[in-house]
C-alpha atoms as a PDB file:
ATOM      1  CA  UNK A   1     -37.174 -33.579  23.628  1.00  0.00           C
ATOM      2  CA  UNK A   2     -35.617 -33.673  26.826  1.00  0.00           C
ATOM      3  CA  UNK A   3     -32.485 -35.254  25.496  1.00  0.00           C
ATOM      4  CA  UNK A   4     -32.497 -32.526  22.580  1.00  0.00           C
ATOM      5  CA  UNK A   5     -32.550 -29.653  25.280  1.00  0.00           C
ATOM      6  CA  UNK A   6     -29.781 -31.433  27.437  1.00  0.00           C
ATOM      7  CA  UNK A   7     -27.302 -32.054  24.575  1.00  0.00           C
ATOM      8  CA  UNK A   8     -27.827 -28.199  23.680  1.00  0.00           C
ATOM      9  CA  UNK A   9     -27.040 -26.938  26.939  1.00  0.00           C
ATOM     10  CA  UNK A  10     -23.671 -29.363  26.754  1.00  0.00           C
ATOM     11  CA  UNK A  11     -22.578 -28.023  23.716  1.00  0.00           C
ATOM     12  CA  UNK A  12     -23.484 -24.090  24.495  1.00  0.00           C
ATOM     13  CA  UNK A  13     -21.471 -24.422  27.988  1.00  0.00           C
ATOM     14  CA  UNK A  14     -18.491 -26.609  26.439  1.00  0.00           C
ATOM     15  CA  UNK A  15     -18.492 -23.991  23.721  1.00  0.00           C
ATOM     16  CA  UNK A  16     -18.111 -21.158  26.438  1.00  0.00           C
ATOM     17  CA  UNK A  17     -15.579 -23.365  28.160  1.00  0.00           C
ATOM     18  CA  UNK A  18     -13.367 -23.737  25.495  1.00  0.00           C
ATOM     19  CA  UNK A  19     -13.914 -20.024  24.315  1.00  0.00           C
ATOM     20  CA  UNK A  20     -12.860 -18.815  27.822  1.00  0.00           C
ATOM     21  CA  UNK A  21      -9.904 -21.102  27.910  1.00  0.00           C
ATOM     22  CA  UNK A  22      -8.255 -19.977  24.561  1.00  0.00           C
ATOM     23  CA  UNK A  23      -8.990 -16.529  25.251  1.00  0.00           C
ATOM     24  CA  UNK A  24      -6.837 -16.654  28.610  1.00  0.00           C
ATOM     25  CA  UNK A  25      -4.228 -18.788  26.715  1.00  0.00           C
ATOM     26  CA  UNK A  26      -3.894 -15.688  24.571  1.00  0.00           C
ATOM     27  CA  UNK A  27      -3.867 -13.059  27.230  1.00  0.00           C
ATOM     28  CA  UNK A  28      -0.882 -14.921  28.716  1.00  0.00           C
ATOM     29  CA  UNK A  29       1.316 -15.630  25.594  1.00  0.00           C
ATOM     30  CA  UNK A  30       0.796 -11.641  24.801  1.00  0.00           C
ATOM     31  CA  UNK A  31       1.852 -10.648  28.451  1.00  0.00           C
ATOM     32  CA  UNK A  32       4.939 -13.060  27.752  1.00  0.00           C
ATOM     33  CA  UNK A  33       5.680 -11.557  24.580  1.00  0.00           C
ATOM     34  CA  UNK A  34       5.650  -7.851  25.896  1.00  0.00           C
ATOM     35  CA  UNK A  35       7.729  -9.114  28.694  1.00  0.00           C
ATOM     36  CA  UNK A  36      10.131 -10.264  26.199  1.00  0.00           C
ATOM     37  CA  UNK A  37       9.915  -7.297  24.158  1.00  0.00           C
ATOM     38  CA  UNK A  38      10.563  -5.229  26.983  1.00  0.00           C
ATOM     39  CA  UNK A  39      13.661  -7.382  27.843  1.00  0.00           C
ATOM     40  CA  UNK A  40      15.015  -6.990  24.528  1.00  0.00           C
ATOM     41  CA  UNK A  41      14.413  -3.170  24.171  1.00  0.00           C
ATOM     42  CA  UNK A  42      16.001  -2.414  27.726  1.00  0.00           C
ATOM     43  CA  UNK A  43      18.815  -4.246  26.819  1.00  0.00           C
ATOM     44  CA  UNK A  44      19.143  -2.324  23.765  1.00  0.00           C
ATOM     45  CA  UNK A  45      18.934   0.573  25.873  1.00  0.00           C
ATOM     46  CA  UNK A  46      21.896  -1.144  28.294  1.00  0.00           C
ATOM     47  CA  UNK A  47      24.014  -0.746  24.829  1.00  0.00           C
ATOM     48  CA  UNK A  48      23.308   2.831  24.171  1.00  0.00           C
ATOM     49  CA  UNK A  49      24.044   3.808  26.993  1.00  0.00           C
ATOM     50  CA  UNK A  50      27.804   2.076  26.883  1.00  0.00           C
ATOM     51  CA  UNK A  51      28.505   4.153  23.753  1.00  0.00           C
ATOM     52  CA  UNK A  52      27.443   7.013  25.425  1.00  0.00           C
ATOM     53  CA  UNK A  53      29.395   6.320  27.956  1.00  0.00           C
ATOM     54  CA  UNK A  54      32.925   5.581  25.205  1.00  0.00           C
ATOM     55  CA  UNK A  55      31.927   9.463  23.751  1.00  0.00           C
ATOM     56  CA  UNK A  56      31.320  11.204  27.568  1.00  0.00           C
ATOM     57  CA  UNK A  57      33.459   9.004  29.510  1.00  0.00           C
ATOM     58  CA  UNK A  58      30.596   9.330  32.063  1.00  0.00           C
ATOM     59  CA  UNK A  59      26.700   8.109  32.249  1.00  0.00           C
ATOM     60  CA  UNK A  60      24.139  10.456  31.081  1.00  0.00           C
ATOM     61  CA  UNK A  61      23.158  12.394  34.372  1.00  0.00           C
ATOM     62  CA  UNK A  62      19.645  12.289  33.977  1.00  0.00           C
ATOM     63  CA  UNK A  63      16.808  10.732  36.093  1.00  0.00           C
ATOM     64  CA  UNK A  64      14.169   8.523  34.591  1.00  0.00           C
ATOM     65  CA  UNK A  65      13.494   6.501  31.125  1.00  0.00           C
ATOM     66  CA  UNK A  66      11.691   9.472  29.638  1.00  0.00           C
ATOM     67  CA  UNK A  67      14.305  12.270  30.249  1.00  0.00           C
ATOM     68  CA  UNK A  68      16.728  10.001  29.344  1.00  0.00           C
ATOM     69  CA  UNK A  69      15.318   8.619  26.416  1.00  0.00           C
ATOM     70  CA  UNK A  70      14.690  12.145  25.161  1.00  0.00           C
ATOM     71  CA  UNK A  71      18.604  12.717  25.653  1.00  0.00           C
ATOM     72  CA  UNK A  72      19.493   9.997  23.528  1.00  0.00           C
ATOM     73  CA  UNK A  73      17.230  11.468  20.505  1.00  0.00           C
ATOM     74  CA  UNK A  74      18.493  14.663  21.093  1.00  0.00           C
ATOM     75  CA  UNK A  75      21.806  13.448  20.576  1.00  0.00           C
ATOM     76  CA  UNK A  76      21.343  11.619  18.037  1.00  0.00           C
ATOM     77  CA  UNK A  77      22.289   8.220  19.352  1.00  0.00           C
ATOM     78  CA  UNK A  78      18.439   7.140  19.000  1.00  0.00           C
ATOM     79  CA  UNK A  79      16.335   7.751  16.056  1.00  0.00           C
ATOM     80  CA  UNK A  80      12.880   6.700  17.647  1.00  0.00           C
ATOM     81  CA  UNK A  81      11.268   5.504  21.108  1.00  0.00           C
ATOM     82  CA  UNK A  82      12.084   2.132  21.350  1.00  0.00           C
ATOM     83  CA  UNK A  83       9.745   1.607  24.417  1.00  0.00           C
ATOM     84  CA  UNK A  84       7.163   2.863  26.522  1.00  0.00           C
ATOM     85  CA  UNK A  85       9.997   5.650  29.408  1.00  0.00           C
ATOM     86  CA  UNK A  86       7.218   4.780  31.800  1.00  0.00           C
ATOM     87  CA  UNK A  87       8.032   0.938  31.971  1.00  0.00           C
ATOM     88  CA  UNK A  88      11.486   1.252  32.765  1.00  0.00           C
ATOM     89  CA  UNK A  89      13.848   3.367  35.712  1.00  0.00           C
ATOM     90  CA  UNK A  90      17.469   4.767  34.832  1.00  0.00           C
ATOM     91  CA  UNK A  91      19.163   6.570  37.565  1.00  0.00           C
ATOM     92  CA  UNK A  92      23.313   7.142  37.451  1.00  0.00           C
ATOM     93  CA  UNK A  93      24.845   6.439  40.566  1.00  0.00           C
ATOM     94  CA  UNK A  94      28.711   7.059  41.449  1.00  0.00           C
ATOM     95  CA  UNK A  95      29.406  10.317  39.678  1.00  0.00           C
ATOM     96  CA  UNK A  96      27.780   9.104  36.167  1.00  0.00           C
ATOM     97  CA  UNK A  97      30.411   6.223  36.531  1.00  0.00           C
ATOM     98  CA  UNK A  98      27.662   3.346  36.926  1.00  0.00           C
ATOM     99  CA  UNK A  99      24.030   3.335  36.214  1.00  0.00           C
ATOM    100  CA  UNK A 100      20.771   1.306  37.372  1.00  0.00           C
ATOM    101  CA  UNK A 101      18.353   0.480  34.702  1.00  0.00           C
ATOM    102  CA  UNK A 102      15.742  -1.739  35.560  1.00  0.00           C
ATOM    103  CA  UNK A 103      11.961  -2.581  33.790  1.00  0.00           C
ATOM    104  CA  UNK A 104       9.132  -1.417  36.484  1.00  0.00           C
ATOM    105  CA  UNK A 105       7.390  -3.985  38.015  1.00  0.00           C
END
């Protein structure tokens, strides 16, 4: 009996063990696939905004993802939200003749 009782306690904690292990495996490749997802959609963004910048001759002279994104539907140069305005920062700098766009840490 004793040996019964021990072997179940090994396999209830190794099955925990192995339970808890996969499940952080999987909480780290989904924070490295957002992360690459956002990469991908800012840089998207990064394009829009150079033809914005062929049509205006200047960057859009707004402050923040969500204003800005909002500009870009408006305009018609973006059909939907691509990402999440609160993950990212777009500010124009040098008269609308440069730009910082950066994800939010």
């Amino acid at each position: 009996m004793p040996q019964l009782l021990s072997t179940t306690i090994s396999l209830i904690l190794g099955s925990v063990l192995v339970i808890n292990g996969v499940a952080v495996k999987t909480d780290d490749i989904i924070a490295d696939a957002t992360t690459a997802v956002n990469g991908a959609n800012l840089h998207q963004i990064a394009t829009v905004l150079e033809v914005y910048y062929m049509d205006h001759d200047e960057y859009p002279e707004v402050k923040g993802g969500a204003e800005l994104i909002d500009l870009f539907r408006e305009e018609g140069y973006i059909r939907n939200r691509p990402l999440d305005p609160k993950i990212f920062q777009y500010e124009t700098i040098l008269g609308g003749q440069d730009y910082i766009l950066e994800i939010n840490k």
